[in-house]
N, C-alpha and C. Protein backbone atom coordinates (compact mmCIF):
# COMPACT_ATOMS: atom_id res chain seq x y z
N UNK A 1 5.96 -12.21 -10.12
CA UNK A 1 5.98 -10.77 -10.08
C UNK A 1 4.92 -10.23 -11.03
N UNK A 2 4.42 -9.12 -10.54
CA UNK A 2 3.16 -8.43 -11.56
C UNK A 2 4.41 -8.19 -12.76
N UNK A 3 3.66 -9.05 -14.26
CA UNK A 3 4.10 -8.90 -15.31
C UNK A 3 4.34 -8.10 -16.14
N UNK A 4 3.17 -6.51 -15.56
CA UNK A 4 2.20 -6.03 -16.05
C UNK A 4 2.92 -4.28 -16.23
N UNK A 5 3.76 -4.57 -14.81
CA UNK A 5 4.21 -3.13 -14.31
C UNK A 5 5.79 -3.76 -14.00
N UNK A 6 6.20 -2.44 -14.00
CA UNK A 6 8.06 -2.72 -14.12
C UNK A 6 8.45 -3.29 -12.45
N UNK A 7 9.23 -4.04 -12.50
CA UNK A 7 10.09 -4.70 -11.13
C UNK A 7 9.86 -3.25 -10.06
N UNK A 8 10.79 -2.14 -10.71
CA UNK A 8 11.09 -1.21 -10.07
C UNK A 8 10.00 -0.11 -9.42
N UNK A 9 8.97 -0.65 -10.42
CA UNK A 9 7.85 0.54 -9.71
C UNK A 9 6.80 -0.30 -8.50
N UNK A 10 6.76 -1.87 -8.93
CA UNK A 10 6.27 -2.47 -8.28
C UNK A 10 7.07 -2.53 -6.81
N UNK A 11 8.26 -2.32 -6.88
CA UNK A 11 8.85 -2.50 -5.20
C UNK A 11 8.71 -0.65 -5.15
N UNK A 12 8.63 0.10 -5.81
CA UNK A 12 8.43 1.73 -5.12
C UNK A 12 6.63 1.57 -4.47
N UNK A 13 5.47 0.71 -5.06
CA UNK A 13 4.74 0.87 -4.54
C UNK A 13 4.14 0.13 -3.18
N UNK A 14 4.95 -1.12 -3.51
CA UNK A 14 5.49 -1.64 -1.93
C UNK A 14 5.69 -0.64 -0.90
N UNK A 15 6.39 -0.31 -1.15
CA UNK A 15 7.45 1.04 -0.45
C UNK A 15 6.04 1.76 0.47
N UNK A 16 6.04 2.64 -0.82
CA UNK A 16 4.31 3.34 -0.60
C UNK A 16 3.08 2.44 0.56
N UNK A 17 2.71 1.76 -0.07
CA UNK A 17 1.53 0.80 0.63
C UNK A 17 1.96 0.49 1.96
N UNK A 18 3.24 0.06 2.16
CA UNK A 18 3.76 0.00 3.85
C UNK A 18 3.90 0.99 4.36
N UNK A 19 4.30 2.10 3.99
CA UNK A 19 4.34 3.14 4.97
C UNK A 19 3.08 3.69 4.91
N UNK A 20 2.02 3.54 4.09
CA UNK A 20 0.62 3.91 4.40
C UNK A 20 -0.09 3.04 5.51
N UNK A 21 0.44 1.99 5.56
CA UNK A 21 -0.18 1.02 6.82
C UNK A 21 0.87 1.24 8.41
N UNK A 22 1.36 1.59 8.15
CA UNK A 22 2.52 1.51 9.25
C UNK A 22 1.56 2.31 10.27
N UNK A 23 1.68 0.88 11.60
CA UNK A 23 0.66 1.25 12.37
C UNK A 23 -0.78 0.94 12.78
N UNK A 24 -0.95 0.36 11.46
CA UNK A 24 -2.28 0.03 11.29
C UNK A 24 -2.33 -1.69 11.11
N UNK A 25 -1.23 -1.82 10.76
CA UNK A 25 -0.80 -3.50 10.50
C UNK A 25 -1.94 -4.61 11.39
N UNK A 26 -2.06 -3.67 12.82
CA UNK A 26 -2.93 -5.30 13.23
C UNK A 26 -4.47 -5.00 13.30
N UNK A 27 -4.68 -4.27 12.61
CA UNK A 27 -6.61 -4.15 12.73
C UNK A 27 -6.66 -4.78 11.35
N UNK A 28 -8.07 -4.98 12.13
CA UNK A 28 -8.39 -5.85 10.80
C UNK A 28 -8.84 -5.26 9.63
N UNK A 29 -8.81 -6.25 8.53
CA UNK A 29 -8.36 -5.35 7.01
C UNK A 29 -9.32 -4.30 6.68
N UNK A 30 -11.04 -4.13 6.97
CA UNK A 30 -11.90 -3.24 6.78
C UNK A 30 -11.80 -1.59 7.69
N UNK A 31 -11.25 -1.87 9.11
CA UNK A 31 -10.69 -0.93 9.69
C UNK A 31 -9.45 -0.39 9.42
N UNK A 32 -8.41 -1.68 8.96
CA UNK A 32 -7.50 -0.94 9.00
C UNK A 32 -7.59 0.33 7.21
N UNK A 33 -8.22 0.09 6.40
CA UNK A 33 -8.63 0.69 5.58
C UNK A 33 -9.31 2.02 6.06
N UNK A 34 -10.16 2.09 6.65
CA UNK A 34 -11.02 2.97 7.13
C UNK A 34 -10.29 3.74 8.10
N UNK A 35 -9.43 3.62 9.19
CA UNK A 35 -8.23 4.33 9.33
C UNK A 35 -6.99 4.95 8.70
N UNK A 36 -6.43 4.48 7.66
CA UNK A 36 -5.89 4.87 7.16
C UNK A 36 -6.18 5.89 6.45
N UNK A 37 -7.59 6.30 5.44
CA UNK A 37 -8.40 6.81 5.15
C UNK A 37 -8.46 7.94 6.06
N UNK A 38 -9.06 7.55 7.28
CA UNK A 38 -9.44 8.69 8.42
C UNK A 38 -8.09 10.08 8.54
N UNK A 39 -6.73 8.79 9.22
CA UNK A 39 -5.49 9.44 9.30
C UNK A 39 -5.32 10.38 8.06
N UNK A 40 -5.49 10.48 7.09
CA UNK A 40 -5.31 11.20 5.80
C UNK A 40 -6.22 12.06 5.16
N UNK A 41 -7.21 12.10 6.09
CA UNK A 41 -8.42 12.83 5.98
C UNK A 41 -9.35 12.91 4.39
N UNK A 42 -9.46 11.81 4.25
CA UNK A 42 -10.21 11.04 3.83
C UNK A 42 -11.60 10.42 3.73
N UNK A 43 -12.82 11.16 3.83
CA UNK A 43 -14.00 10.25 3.99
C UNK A 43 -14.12 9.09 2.50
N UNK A 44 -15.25 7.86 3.42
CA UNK A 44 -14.98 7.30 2.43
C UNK A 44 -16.82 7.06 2.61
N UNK A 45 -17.91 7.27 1.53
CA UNK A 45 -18.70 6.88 1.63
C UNK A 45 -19.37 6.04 0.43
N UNK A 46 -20.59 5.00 1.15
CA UNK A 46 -21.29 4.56 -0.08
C UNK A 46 -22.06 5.59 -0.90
N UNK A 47 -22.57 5.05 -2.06
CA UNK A 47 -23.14 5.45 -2.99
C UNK A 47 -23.62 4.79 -3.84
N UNK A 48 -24.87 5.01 -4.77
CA UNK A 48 -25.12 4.12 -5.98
C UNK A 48 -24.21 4.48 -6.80
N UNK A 49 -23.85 3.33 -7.12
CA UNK A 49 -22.62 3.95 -8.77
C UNK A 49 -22.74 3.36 -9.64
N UNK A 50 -23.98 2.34 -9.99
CA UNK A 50 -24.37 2.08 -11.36
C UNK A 50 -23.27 0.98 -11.39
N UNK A 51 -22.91 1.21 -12.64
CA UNK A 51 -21.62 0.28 -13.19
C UNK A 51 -20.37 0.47 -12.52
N UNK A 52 -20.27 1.60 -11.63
CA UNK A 52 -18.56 1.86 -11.76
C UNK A 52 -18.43 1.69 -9.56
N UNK A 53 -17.67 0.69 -9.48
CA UNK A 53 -17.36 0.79 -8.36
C UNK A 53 -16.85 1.27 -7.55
N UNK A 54 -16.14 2.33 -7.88
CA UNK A 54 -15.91 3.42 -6.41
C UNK A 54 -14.91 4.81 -7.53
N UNK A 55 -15.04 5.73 -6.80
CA UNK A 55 -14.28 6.54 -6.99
C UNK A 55 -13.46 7.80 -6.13
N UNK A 56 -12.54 8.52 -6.39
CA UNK A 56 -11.54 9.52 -5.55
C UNK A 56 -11.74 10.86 -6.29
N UNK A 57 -12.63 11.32 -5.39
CA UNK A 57 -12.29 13.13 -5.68
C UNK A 57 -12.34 13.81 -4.52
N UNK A 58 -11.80 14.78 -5.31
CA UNK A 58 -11.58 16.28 -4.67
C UNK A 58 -12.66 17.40 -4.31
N UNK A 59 -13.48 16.93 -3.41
CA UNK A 59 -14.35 18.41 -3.41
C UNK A 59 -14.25 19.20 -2.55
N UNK A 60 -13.89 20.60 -3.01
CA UNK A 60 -13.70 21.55 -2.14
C UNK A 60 -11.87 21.20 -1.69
N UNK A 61 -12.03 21.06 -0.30
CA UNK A 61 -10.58 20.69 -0.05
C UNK A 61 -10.85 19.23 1.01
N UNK A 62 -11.75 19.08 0.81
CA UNK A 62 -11.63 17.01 0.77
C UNK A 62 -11.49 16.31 -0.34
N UNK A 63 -10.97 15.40 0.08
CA UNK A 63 -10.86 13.89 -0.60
C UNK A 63 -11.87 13.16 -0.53
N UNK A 64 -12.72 12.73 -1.33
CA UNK A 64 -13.86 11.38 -0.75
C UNK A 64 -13.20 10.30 -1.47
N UNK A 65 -13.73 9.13 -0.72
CA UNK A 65 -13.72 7.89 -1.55
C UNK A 65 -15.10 7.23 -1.63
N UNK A 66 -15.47 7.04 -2.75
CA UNK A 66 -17.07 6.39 -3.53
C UNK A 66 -16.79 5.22 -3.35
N UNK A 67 -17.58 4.37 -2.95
CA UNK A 67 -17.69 3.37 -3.19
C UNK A 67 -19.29 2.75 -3.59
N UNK A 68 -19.46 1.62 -4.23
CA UNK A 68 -20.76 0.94 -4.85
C UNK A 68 -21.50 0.55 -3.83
N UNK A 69 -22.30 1.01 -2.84
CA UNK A 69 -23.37 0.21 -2.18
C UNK A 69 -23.85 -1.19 -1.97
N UNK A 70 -23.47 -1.17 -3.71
CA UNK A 70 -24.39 -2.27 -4.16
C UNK A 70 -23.44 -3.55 -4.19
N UNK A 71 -22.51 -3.15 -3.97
CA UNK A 71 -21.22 -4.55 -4.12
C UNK A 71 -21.18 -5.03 -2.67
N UNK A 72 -20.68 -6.19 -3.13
CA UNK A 72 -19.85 -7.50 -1.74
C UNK A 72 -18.95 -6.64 -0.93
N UNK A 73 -18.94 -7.09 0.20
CA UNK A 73 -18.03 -6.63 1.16
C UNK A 73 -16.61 -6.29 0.61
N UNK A 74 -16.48 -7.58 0.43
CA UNK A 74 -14.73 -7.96 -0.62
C UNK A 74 -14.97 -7.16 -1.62
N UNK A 75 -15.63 -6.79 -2.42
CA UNK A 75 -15.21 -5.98 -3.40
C UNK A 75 -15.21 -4.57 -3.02
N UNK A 76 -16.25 -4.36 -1.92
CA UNK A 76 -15.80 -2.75 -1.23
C UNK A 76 -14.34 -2.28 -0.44
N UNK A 77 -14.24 -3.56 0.02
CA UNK A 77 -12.54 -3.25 0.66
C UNK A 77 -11.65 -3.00 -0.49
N UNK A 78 -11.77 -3.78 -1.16
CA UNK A 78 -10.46 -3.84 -2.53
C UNK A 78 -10.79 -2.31 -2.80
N UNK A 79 -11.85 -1.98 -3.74
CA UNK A 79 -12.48 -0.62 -3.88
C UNK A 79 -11.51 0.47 -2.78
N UNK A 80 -11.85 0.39 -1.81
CA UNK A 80 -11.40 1.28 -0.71
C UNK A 80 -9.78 1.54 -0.81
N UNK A 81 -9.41 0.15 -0.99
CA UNK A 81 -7.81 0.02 -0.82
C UNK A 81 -7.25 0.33 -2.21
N UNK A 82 -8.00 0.18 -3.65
CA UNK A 82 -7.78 0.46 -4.88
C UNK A 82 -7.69 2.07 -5.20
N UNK A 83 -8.51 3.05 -4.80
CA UNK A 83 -8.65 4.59 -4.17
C UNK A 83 -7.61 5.00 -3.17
N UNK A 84 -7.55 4.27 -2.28
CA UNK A 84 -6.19 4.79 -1.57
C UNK A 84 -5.15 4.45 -2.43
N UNK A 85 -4.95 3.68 -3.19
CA UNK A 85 -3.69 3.73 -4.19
C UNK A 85 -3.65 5.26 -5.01
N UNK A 86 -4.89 5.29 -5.52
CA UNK A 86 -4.95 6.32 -6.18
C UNK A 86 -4.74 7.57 -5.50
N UNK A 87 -4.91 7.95 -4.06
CA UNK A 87 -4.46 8.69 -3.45
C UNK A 87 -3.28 8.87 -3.09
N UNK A 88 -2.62 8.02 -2.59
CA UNK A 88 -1.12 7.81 -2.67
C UNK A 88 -0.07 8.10 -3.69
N UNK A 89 -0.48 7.82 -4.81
CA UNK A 89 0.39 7.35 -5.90
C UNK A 89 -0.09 8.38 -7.22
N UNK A 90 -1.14 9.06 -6.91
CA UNK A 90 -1.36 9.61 -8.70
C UNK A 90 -2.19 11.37 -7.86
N UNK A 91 -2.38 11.59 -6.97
CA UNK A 91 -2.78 12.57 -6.78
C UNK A 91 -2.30 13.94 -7.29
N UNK A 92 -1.37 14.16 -7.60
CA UNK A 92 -0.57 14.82 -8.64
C UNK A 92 -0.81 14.98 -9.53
N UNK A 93 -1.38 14.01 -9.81
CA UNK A 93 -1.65 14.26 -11.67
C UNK A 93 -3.23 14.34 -12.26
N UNK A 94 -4.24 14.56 -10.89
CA UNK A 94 -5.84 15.05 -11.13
C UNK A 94 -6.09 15.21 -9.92
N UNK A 95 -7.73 15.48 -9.82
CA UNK A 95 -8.46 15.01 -8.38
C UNK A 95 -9.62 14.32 -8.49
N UNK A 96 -9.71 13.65 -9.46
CA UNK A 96 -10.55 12.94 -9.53
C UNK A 96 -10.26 11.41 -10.50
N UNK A 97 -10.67 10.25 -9.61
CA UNK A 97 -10.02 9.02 -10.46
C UNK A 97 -11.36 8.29 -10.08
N UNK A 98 -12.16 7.55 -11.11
CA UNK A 98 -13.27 7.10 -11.39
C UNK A 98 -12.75 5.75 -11.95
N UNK A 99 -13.19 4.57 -11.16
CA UNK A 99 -13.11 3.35 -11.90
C UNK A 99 -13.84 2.75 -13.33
N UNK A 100 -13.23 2.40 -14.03
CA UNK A 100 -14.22 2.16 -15.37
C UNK A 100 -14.44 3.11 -16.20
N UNK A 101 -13.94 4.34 -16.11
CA UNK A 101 -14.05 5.26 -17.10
C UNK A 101 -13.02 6.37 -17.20
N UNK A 102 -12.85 6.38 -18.93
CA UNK A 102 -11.33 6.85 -19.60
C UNK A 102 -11.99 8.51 -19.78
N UNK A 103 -11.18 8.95 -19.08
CA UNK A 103 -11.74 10.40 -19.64
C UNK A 103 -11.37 11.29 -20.69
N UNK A 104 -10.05 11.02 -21.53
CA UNK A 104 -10.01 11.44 -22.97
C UNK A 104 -9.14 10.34 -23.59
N UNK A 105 -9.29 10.21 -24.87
CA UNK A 105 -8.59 9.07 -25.55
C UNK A 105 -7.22 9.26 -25.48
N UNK A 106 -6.43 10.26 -25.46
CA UNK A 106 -5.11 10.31 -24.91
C UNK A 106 -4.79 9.59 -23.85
N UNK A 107 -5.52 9.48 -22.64
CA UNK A 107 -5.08 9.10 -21.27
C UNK A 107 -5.24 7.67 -21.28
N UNK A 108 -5.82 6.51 -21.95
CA UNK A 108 -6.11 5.82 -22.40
C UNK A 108 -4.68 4.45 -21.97
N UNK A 109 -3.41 5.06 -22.54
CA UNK A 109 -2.80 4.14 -22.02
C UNK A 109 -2.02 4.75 -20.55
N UNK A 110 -1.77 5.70 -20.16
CA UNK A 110 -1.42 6.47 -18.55
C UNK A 110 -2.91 5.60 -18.10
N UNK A 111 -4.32 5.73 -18.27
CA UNK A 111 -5.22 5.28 -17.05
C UNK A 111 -4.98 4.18 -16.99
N UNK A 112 -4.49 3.48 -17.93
CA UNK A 112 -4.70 1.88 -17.66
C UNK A 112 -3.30 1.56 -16.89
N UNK A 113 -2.39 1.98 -16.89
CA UNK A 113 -0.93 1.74 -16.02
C UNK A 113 -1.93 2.48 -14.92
N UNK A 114 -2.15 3.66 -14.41
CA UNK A 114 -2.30 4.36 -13.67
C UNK A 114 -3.58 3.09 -12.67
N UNK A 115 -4.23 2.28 -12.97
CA UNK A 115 -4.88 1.64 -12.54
C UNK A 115 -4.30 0.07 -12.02
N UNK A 116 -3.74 -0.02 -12.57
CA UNK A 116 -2.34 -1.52 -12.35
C UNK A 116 -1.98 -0.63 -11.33
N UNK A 117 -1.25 -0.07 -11.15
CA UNK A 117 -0.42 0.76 -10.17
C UNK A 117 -1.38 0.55 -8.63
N UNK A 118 -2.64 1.18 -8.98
CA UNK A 118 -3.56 0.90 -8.08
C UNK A 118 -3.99 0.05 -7.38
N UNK A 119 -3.96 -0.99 -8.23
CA UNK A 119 -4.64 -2.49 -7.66
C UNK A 119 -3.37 -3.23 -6.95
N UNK A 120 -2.25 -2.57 -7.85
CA UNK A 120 -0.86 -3.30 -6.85
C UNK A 120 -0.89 -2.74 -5.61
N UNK A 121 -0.81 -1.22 -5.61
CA UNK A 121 -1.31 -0.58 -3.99
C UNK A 121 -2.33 -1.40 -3.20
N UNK A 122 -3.58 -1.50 -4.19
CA UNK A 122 -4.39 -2.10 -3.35
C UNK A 122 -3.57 -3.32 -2.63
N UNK A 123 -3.72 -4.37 -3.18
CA UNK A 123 -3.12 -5.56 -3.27
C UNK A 123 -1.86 -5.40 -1.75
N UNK A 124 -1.46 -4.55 -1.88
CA UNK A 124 -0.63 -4.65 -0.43
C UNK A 124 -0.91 -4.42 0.45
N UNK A 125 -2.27 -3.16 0.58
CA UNK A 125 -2.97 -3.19 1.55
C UNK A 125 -3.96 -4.20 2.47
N UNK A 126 -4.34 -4.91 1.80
CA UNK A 126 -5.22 -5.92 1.54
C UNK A 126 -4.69 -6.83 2.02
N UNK A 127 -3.84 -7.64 1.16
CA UNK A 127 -3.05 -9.05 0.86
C UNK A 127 -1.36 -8.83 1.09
N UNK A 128 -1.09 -8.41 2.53
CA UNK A 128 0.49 -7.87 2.48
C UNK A 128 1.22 -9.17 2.51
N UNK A 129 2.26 -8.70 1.32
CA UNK A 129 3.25 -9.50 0.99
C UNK A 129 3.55 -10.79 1.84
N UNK A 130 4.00 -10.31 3.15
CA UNK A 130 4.68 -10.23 4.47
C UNK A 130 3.82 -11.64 4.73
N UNK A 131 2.53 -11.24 4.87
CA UNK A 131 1.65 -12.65 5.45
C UNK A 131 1.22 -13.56 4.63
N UNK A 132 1.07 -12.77 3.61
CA UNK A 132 0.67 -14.44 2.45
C UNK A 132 1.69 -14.95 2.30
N UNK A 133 2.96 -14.53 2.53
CA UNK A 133 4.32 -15.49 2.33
C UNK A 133 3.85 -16.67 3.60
N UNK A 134 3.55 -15.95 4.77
CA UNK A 134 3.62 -16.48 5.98
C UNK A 134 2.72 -17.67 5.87
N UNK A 135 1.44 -17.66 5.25
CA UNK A 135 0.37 -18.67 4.93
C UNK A 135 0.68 -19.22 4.19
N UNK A 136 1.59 -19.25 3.03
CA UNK A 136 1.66 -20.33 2.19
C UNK A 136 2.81 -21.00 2.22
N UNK A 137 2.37 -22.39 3.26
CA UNK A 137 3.40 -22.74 3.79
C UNK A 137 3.42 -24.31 2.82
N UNK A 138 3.06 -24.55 1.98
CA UNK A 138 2.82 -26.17 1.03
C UNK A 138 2.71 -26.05 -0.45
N UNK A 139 2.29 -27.09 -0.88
CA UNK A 139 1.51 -26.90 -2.42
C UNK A 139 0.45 -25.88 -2.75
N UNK A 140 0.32 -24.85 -3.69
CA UNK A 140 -1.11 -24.21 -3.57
C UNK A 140 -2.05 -24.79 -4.47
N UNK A 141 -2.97 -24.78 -4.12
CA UNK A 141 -4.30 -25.58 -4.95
C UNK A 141 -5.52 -24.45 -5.01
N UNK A 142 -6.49 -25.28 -5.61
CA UNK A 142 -7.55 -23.98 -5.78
C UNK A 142 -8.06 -23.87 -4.42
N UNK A 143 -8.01 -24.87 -3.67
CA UNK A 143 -8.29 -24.97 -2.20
C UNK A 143 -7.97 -24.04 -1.22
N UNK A 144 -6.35 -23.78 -1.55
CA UNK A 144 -5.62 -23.22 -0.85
C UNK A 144 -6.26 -21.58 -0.89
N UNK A 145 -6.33 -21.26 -2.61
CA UNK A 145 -6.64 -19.84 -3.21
C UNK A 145 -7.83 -19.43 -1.92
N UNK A 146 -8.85 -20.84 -1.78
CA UNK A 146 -10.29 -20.21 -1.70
C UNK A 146 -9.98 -20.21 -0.54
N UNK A 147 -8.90 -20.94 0.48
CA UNK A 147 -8.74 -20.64 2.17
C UNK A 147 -8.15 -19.17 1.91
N UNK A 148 -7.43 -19.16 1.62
CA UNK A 148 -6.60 -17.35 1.65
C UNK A 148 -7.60 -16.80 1.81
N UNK A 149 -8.12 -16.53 0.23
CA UNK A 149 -9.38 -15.63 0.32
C UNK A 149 -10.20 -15.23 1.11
N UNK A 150 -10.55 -16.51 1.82
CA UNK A 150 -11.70 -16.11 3.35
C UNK A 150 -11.01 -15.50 4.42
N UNK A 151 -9.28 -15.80 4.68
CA UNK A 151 -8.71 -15.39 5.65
C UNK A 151 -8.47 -13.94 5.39
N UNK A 152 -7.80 -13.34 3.82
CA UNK A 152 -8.01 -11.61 3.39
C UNK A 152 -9.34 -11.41 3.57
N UNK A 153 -10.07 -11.95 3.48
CA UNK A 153 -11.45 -11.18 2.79
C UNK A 153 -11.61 -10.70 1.74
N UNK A 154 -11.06 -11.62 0.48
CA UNK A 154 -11.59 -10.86 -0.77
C UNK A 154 -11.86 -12.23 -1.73
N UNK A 155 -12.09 -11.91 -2.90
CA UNK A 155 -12.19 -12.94 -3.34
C UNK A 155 -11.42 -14.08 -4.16
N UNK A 156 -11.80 -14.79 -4.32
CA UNK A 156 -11.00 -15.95 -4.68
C UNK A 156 -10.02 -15.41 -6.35
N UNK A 157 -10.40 -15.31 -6.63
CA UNK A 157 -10.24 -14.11 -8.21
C UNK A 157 -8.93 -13.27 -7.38
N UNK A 158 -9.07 -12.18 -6.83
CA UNK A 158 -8.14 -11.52 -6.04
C UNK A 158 -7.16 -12.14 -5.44
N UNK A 159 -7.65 -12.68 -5.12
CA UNK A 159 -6.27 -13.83 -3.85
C UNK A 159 -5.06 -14.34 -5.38
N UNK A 160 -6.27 -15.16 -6.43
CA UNK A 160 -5.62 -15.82 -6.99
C UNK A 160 -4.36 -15.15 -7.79
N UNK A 161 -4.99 -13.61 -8.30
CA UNK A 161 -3.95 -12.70 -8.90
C UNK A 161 -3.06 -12.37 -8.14
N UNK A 162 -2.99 -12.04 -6.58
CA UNK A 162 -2.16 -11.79 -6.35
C UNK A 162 -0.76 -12.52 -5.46
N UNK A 163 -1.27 -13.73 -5.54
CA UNK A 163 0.08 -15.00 -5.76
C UNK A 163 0.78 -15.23 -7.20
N UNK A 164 -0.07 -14.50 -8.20
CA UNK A 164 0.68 -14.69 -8.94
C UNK A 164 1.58 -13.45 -9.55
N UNK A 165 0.75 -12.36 -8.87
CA UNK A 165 1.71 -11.16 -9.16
C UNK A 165 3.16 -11.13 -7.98
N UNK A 166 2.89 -12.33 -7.12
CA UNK A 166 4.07 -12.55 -5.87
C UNK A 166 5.02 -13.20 -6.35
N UNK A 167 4.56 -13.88 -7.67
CA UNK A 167 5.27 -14.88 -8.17
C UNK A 167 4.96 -16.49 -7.29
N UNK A 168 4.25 -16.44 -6.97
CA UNK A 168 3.88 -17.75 -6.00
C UNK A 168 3.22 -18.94 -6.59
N UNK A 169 3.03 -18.46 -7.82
CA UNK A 169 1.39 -19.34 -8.93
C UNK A 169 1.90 -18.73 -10.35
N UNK A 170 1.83 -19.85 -11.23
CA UNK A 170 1.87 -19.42 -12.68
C UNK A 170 0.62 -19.68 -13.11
N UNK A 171 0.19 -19.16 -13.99
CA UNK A 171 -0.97 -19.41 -15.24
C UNK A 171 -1.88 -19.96 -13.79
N UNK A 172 -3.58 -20.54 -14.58
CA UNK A 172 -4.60 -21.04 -13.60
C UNK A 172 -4.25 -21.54 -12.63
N UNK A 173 -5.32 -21.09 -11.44
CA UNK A 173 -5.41 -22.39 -10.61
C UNK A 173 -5.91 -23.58 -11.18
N UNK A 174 -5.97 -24.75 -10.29
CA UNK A 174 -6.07 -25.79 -10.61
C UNK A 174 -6.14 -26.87 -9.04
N UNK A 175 -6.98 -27.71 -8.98
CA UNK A 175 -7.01 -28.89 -7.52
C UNK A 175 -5.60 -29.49 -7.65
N UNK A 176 -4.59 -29.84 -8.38
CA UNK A 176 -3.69 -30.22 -8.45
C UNK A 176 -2.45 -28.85 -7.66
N UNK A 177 -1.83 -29.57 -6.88
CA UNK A 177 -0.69 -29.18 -6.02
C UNK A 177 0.39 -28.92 -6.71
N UNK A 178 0.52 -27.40 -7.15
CA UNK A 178 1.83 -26.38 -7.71
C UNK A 178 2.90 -25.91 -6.44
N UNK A 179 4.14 -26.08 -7.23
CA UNK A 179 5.18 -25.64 -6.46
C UNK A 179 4.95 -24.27 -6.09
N UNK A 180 5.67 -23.83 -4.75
CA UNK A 180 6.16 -22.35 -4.90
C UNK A 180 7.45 -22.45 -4.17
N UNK A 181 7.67 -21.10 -4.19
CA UNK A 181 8.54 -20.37 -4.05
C UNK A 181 8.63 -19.80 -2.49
N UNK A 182 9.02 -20.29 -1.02
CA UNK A 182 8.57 -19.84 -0.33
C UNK A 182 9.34 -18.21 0.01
């Protein structure tokens, strides 16, 4: 289980992330992003963004979502699906959420939950619960991490966190064959 964020908020954003997909479940993960987005009226475009990989504002009475140009596929989906968290889940409380940057030292510990929160959204969009249970049907190895990965589309890093925020993987991967939990 994500260590990071409480039991209880982690199954409310479950909650959230499925009924944001509901519907969208069988396109594939870059569309089904980009629909979901659409349905919610949502543009989502590239941009140079320097250091900071995507961001959610408010202009006017749209929503955009930023994303880095300059990044990997996999890291633009996560991006995409990391912003729709933020849309989902924190829109209430600004209109504008920028990755990588704290905008007053107060908010400091709210952005950093407020961003866990996100990546768990992401993370279900992406990597739903439902099917990585379904794929991990043996021992997991780093092998296993780097097959997932190609089958989500993200990266091996990603995959790996989020078997272990499933509870599926403790501490590193490793070529050696760890139990789980099916």
């Amino acid at each position: 289980m994500n260590r990071l964020l409480a039991s209880e908020k982690v199954d409310a954003i479950k909650v959230q992330a499925n009924a944001a997909m509901q519907g969208f479940e069988a396109i594939p993960t870059h569309e089904r992003l980009l629909s979901i987005a659409k349905a919610n009226n949502i543009e989502v475009l590239e941009a140079d963004l320097f250091d900071i990989s995507g961001a959610l504002r408010k202009e006017g009475d749209v929503w955009r979502i930023y994303v880095n140009r300059q990044d990997s596929p996999q890291r633009k989906r996560f991006t995409i699906a990391h912003e729709l968290g933020h849309f989902f889940l924190h829109t209430t409380e600004g209109t504008e959420f920028v990755d990588g940057y704290v905008f007053t030292r107060s908010d400091i510990i709210r952005y950093g939950e407020r961003e866990l929160e996100a990546n768990e959204f992401a993370g279900n969009l992406v990597m739903p619960e439902s099917k990585v249970r379904e794929l991990v049907t043996g021992a997991i190895t780093d092998e296993t991490i780097v097959s997932l990965a190609r089958t989500f589309e993200v990266s091996p890093f990603a995959m790996e966190t989020r078997l272990k925020n499933l509870g599926l993987i403790n501490g590193p991967a490793s070529s050696t064959p760890r139990p789980h939990t099916p």
